[in-house]
C-alpha atoms as a PDB file:
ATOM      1  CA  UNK A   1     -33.188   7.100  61.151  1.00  0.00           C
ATOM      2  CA  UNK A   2     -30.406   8.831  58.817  1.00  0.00           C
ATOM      3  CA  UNK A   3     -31.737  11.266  56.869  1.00  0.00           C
ATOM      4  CA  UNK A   4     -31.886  11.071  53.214  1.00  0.00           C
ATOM      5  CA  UNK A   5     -28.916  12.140  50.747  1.00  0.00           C
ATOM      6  CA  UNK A   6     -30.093  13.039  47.451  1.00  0.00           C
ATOM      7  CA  UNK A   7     -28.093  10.906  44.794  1.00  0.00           C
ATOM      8  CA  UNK A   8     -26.122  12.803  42.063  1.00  0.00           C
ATOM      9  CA  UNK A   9     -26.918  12.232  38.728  1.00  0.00           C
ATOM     10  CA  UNK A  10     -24.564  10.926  36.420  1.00  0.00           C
ATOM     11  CA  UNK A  11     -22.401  12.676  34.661  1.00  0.00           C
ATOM     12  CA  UNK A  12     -23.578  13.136  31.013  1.00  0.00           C
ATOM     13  CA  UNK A  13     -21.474  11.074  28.397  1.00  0.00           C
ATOM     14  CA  UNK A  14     -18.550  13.166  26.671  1.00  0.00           C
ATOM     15  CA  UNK A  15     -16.189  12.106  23.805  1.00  0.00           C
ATOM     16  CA  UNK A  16     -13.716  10.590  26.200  1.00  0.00           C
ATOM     17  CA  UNK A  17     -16.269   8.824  28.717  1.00  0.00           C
ATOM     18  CA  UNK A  18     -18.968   7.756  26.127  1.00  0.00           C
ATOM     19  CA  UNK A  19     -18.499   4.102  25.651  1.00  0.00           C
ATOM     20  CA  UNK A  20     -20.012   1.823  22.399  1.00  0.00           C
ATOM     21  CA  UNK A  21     -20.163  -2.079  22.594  1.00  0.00           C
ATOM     22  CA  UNK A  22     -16.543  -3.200  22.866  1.00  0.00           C
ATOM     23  CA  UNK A  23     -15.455   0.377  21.914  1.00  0.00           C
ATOM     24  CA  UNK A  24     -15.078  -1.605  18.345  1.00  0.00           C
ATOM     25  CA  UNK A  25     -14.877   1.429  15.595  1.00  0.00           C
ATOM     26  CA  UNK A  26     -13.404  -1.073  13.027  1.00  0.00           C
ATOM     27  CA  UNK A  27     -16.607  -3.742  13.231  1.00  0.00           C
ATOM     28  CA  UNK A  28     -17.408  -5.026   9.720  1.00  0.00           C
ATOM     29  CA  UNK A  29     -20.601  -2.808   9.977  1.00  0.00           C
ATOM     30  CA  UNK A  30     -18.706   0.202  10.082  1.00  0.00           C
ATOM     31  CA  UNK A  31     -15.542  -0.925   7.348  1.00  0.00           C
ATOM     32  CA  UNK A  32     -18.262  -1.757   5.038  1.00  0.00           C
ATOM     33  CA  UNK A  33     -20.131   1.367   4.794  1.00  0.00           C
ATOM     34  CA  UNK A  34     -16.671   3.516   5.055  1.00  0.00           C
ATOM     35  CA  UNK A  35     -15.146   1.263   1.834  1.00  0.00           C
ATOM     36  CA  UNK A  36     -18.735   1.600   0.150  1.00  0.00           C
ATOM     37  CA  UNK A  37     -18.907   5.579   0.292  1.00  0.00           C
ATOM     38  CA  UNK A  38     -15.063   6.374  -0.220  1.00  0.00           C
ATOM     39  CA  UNK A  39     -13.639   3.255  -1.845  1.00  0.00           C
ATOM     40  CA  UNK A  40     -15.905   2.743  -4.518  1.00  0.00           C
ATOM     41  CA  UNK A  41     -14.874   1.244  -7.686  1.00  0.00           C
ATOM     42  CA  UNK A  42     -15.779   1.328 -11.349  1.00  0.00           C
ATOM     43  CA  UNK A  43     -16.756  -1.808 -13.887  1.00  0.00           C
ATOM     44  CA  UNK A  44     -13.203  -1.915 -15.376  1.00  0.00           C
ATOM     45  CA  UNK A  45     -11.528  -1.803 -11.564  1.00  0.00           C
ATOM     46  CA  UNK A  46     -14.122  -4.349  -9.911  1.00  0.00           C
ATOM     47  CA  UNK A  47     -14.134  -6.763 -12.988  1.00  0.00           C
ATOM     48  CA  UNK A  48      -9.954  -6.481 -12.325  1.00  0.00           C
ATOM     49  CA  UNK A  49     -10.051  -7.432  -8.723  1.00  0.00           C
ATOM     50  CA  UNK A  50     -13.086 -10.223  -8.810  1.00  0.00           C
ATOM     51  CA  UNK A  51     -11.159 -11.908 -11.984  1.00  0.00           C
ATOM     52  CA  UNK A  52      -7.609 -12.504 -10.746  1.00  0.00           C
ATOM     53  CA  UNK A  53      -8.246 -15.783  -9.569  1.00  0.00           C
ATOM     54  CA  UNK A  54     -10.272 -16.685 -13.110  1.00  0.00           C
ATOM     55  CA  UNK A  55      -7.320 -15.526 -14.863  1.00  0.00           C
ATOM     56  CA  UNK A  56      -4.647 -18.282 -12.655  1.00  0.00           C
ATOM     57  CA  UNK A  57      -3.398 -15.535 -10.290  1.00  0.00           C
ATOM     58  CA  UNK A  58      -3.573 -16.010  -6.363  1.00  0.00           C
ATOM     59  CA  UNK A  59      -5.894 -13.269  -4.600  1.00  0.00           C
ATOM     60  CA  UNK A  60      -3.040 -11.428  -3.160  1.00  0.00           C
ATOM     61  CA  UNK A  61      -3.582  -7.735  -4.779  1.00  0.00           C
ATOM     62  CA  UNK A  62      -4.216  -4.741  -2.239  1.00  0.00           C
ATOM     63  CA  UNK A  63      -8.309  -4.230  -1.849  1.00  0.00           C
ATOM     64  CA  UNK A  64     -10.496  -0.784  -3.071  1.00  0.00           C
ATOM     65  CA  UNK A  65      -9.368   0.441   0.301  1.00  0.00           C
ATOM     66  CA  UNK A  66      -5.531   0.352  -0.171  1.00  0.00           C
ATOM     67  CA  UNK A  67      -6.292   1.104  -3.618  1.00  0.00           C
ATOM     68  CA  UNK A  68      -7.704   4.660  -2.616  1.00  0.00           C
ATOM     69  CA  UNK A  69      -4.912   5.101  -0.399  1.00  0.00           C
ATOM     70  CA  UNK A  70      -2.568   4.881  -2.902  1.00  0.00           C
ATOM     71  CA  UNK A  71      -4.582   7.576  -5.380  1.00  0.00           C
ATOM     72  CA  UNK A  72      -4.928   9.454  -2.295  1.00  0.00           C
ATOM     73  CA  UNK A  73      -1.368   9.317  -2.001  1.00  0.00           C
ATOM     74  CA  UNK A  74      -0.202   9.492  -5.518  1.00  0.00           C
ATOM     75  CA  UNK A  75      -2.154  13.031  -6.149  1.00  0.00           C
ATOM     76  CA  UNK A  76      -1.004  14.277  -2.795  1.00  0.00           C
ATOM     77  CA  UNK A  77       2.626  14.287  -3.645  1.00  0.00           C
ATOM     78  CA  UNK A  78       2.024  15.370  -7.300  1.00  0.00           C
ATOM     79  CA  UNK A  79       3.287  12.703  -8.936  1.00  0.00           C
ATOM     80  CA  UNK A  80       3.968  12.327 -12.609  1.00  0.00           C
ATOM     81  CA  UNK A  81       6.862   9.756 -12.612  1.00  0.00           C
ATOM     82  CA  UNK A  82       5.735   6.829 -10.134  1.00  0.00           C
ATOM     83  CA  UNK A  83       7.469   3.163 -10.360  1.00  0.00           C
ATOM     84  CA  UNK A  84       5.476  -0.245  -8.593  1.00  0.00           C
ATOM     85  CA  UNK A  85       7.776  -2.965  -7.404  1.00  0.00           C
ATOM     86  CA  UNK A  86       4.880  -5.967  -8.142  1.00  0.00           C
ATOM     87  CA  UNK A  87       2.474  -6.038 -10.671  1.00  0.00           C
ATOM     88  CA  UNK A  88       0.123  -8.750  -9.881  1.00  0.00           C
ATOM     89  CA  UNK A  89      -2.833  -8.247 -12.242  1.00  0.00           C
ATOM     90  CA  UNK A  90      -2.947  -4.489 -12.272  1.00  0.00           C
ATOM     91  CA  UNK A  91      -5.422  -3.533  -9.648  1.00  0.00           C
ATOM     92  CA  UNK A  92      -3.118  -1.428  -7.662  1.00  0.00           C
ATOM     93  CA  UNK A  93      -1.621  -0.131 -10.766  1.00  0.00           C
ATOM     94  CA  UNK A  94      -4.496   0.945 -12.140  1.00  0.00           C
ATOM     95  CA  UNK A  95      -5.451   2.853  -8.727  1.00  0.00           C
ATOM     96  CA  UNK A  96      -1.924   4.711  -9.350  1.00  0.00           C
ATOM     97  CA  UNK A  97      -2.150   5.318 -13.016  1.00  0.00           C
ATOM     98  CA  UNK A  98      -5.565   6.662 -12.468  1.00  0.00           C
ATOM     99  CA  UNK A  99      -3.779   9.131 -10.453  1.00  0.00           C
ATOM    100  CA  UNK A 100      -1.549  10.315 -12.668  1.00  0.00           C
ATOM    101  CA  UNK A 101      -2.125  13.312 -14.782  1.00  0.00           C
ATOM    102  CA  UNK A 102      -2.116  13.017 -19.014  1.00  0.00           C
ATOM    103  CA  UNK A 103       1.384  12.755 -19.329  1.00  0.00           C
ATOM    104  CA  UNK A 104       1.959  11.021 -15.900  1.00  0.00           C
ATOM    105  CA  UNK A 105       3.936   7.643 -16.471  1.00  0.00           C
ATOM    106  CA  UNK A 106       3.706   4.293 -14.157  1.00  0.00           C
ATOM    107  CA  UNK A 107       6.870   1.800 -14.262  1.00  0.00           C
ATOM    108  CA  UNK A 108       5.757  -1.215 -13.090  1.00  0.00           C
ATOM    109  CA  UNK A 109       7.711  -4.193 -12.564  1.00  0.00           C
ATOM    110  CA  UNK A 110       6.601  -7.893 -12.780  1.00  0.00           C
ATOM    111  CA  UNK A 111       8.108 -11.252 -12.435  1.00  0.00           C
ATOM    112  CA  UNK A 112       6.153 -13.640 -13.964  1.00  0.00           C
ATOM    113  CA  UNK A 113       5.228 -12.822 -17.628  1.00  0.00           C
ATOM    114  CA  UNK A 114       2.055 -14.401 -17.200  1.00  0.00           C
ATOM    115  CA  UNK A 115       0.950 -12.280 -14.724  1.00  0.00           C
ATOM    116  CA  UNK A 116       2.358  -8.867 -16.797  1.00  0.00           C
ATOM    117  CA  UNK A 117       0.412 -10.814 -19.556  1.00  0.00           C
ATOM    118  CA  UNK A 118      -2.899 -10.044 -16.966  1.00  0.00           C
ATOM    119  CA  UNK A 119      -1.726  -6.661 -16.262  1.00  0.00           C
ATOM    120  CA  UNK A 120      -1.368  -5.814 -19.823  1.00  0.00           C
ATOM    121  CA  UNK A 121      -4.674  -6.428 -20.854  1.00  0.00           C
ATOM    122  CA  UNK A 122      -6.764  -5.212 -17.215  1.00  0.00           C
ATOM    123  CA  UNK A 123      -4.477  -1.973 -17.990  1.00  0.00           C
ATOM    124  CA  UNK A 124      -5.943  -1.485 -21.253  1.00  0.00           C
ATOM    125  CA  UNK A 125      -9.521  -2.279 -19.585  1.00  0.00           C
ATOM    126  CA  UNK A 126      -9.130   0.647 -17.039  1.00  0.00           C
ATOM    127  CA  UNK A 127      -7.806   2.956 -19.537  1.00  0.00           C
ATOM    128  CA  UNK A 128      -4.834   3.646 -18.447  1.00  0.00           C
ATOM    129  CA  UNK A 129      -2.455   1.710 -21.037  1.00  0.00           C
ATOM    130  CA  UNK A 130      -0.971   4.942 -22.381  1.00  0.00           C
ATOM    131  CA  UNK A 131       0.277   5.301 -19.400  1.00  0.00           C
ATOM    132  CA  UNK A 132       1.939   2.243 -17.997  1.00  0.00           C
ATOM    133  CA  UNK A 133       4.887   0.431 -19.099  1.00  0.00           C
ATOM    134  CA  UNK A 134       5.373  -3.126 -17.580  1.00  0.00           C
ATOM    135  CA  UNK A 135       8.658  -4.713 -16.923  1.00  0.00           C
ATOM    136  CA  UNK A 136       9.507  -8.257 -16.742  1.00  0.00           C
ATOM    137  CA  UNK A 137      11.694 -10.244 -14.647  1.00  0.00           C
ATOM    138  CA  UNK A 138      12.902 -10.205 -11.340  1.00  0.00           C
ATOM    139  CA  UNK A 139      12.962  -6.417 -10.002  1.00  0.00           C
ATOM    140  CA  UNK A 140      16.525  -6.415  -8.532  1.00  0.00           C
ATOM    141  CA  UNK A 141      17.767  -7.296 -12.117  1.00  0.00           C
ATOM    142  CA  UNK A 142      15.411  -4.885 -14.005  1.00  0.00           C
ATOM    143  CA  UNK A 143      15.060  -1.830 -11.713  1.00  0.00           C
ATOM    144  CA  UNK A 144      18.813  -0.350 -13.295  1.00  0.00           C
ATOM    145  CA  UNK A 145      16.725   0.061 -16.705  1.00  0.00           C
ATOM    146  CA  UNK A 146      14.964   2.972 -15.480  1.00  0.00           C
ATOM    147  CA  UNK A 147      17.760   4.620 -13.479  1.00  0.00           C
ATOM    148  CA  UNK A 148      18.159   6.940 -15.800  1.00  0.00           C
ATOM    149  CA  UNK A 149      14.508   8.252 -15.734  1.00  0.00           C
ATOM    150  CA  UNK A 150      15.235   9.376 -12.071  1.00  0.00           C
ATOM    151  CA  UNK A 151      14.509  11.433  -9.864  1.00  0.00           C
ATOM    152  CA  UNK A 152      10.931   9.294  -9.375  1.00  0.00           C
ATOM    153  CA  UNK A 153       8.254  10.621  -7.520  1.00  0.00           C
ATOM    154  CA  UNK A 154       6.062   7.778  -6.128  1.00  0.00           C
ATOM    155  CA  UNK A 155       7.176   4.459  -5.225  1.00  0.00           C
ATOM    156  CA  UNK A 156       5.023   1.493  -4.482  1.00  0.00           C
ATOM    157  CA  UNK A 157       6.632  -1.670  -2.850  1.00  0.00           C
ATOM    158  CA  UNK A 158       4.217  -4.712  -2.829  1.00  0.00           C
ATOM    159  CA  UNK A 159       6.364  -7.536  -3.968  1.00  0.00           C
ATOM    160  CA  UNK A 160       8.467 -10.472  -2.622  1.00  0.00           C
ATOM    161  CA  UNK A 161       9.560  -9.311   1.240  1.00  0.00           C
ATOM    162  CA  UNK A 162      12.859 -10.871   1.267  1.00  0.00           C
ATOM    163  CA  UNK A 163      14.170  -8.469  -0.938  1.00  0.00           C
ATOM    164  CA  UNK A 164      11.832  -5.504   0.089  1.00  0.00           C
ATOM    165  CA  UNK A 165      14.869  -3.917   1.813  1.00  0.00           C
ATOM    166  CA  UNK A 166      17.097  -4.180  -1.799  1.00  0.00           C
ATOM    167  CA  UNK A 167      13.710  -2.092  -3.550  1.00  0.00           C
ATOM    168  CA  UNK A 168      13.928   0.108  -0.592  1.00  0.00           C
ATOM    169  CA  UNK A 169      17.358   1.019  -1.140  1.00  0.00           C
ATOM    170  CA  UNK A 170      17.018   1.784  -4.803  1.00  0.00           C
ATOM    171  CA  UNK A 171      14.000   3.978  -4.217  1.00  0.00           C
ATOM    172  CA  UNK A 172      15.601   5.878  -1.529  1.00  0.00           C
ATOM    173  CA  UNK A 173      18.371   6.821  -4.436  1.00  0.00           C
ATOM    174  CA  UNK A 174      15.970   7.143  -6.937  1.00  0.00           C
ATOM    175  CA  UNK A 175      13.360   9.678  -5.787  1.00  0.00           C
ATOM    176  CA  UNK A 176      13.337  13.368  -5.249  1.00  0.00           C
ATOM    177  CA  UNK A 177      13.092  15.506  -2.052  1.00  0.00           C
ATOM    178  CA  UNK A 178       9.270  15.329  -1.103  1.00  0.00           C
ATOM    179  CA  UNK A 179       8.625  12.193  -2.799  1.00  0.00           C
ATOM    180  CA  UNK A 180       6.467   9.291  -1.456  1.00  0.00           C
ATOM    181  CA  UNK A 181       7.610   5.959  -0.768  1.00  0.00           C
ATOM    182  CA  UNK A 182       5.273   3.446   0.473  1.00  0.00           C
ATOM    183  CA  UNK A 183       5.857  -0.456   1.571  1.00  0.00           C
ATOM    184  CA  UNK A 184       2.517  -2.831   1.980  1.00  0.00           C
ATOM    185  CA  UNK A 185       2.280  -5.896   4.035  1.00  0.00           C
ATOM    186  CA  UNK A 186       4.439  -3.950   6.782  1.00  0.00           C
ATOM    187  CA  UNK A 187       3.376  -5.865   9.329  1.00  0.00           C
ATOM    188  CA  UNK A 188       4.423  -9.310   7.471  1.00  0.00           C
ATOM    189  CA  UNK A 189       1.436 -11.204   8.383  1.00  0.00           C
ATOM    190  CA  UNK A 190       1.167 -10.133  12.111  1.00  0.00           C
ATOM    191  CA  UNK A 191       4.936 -11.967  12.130  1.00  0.00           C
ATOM    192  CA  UNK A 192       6.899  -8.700  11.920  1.00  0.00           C
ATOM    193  CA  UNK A 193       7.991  -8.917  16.039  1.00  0.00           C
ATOM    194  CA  UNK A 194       8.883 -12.582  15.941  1.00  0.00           C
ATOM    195  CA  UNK A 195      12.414 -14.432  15.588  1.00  0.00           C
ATOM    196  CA  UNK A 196      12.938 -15.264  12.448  1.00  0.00           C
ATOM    197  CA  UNK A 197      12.682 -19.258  14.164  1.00  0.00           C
ATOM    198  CA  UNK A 198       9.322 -18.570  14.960  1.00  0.00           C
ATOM    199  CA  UNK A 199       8.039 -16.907  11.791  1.00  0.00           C
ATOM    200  CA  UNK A 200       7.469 -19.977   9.737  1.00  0.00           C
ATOM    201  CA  UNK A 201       7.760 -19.518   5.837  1.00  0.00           C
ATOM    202  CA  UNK A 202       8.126 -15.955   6.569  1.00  0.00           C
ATOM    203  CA  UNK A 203      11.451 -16.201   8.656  1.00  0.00           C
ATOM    204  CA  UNK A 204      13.415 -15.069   5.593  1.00  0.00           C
ATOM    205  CA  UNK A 205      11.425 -11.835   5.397  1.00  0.00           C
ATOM    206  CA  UNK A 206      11.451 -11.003   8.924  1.00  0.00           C
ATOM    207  CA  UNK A 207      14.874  -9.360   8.981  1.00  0.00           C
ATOM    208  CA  UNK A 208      14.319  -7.317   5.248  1.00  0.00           C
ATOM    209  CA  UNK A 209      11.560  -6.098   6.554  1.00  0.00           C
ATOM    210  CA  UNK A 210      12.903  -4.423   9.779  1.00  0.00           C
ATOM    211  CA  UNK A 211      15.411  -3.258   7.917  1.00  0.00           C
ATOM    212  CA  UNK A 212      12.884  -1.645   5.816  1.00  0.00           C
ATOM    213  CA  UNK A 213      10.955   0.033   7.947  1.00  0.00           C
ATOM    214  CA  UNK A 214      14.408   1.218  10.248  1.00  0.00           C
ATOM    215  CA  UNK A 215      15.233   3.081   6.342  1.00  0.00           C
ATOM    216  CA  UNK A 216      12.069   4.871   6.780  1.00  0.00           C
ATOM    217  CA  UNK A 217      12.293   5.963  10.109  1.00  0.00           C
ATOM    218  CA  UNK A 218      15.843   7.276   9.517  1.00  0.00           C
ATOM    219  CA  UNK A 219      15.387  10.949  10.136  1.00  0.00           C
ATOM    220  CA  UNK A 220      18.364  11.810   7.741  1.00  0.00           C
ATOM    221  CA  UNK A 221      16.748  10.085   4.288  1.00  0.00           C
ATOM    222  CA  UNK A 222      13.243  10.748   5.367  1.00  0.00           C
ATOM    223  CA  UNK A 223      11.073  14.072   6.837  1.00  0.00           C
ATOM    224  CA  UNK A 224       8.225  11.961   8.201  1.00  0.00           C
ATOM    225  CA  UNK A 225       7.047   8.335   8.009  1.00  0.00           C
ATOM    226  CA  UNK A 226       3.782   6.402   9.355  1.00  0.00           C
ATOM    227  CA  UNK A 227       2.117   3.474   8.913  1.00  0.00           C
ATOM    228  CA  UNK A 228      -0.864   3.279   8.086  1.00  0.00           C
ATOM    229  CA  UNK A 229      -3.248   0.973   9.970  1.00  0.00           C
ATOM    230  CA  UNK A 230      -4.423  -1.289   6.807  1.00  0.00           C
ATOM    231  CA  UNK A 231      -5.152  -5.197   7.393  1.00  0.00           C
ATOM    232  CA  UNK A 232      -1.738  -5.725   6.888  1.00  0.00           C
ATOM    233  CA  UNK A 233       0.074  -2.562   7.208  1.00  0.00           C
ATOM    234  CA  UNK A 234       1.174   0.155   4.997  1.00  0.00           C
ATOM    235  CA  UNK A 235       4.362   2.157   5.672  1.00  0.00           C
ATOM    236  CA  UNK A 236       4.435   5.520   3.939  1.00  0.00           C
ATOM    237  CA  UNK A 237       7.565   7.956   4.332  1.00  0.00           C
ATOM    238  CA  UNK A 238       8.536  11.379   2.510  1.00  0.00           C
ATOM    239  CA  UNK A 239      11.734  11.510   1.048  1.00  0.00           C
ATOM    240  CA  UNK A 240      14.031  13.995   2.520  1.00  0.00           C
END
């Protein structure tokens, strides 16, 4: 009869070996309680976000976690001068004006005057009217106005993608050496890698988009860029 071999124990767990169902770290469990301790919003932010819809506007706006990103951001870099390329209702606005110190300004740029109608009056509701002036009309057209209020220090592109690579041009000549410039919806729906045949409604975007992010990553008009994993993606790059 063999004799016995004592068995080894096993090893104990470390940070690389220890393993947690499906190794999921972004379950819902987890997102929730993150967005509830860092996220959190105030009455005048909250009542913007849940009333979009109620005022006619589609539920499109960046949530309390993007939001903090971008006030994250904005005080980061130091802004004073910051300029949003899609106004929505004003809940990301808000987030950025927020940010700003007393004299801080936020151009913000809106198509529909409805929707700057919104933004108006949700600005005024978060306080931070004195701060914000709201354009109308279609961005390519009304982004010269301001040219002459450069060099900016924050930009904030969240509007149509087709012409996302036109806003990041003019940012790129509009900002100052350290400033932030930061795209949402990066990864255009999960359609970013597709032929534009095979992107649906989105095949338009597909190529402004690339072309987007390939600006960022250009190591002679930027220092750094990442994105940032969000639902849908959020490129951020520092201006060279």
């Amino acid at each position: 009869m063999a004799p016995s071999v004592a068995k080894k124990k096993p090893a104990p767990a470390t940070a690389t070996t220890k393993k947690h169902d499906g190794d999921d770290f972004r379950a819902p469990g987890v997102l929730s309680f993150v967005s509830k301790l860092m996220a959190r919003e105030d009455d005048a932010l909250r009542s913007i976000r849940e009333n979009t819809v109620k005022d006619g506007l589609p539920p499109i706006s960046v949530g309390p976690d993007e939001g903090k990103i971008l006030e994250l951001l904005v005080r980061t870099c130091g802004a004073k001068k910051a300029v949003e390329v899609g106004t929505l209702a004003g809940y990301s606005g808000a987030w950025i004006a927020r940010a700003l110190p007393g004299d801080g300004v936020l151009h913000t740029f809106e198509y529909s005057p409805k929707h700057a109608a919104v933004a108006r009056r949700n600005f005024e509701r978060a306080g931070v009217a004195s701060k914000v002036t709201v354009h109308v009309g279609a961005a390519r057209e009304t982004l010269p106005e301001i040219g002459h209020l450069a060099p900016f220090d924050f930009v904030f592109i969240d509007a149509d993608k087709v012409n996302y690579v036109h806003y990041m041009r003019w940012a790129i000549e509009h900002t100052r050496p350290g400033a932030l410039i930061v795209a949402d919806n990066a990864y255009l729906f999960g359609k970013l890698h597709l032929e534009p045949a095979k992107a649906g409604e989105d095949a338009p975007a597909v190529p402004s988009m690339r072309e987007t992010l390939t600006l960022m990553a250009d190591t002679s008009l930027f220092r750094s860029c990442a994105m940032l994993p969000t639902g849908q993606g959020m490129a951020v790059a520092v201006r060279k």
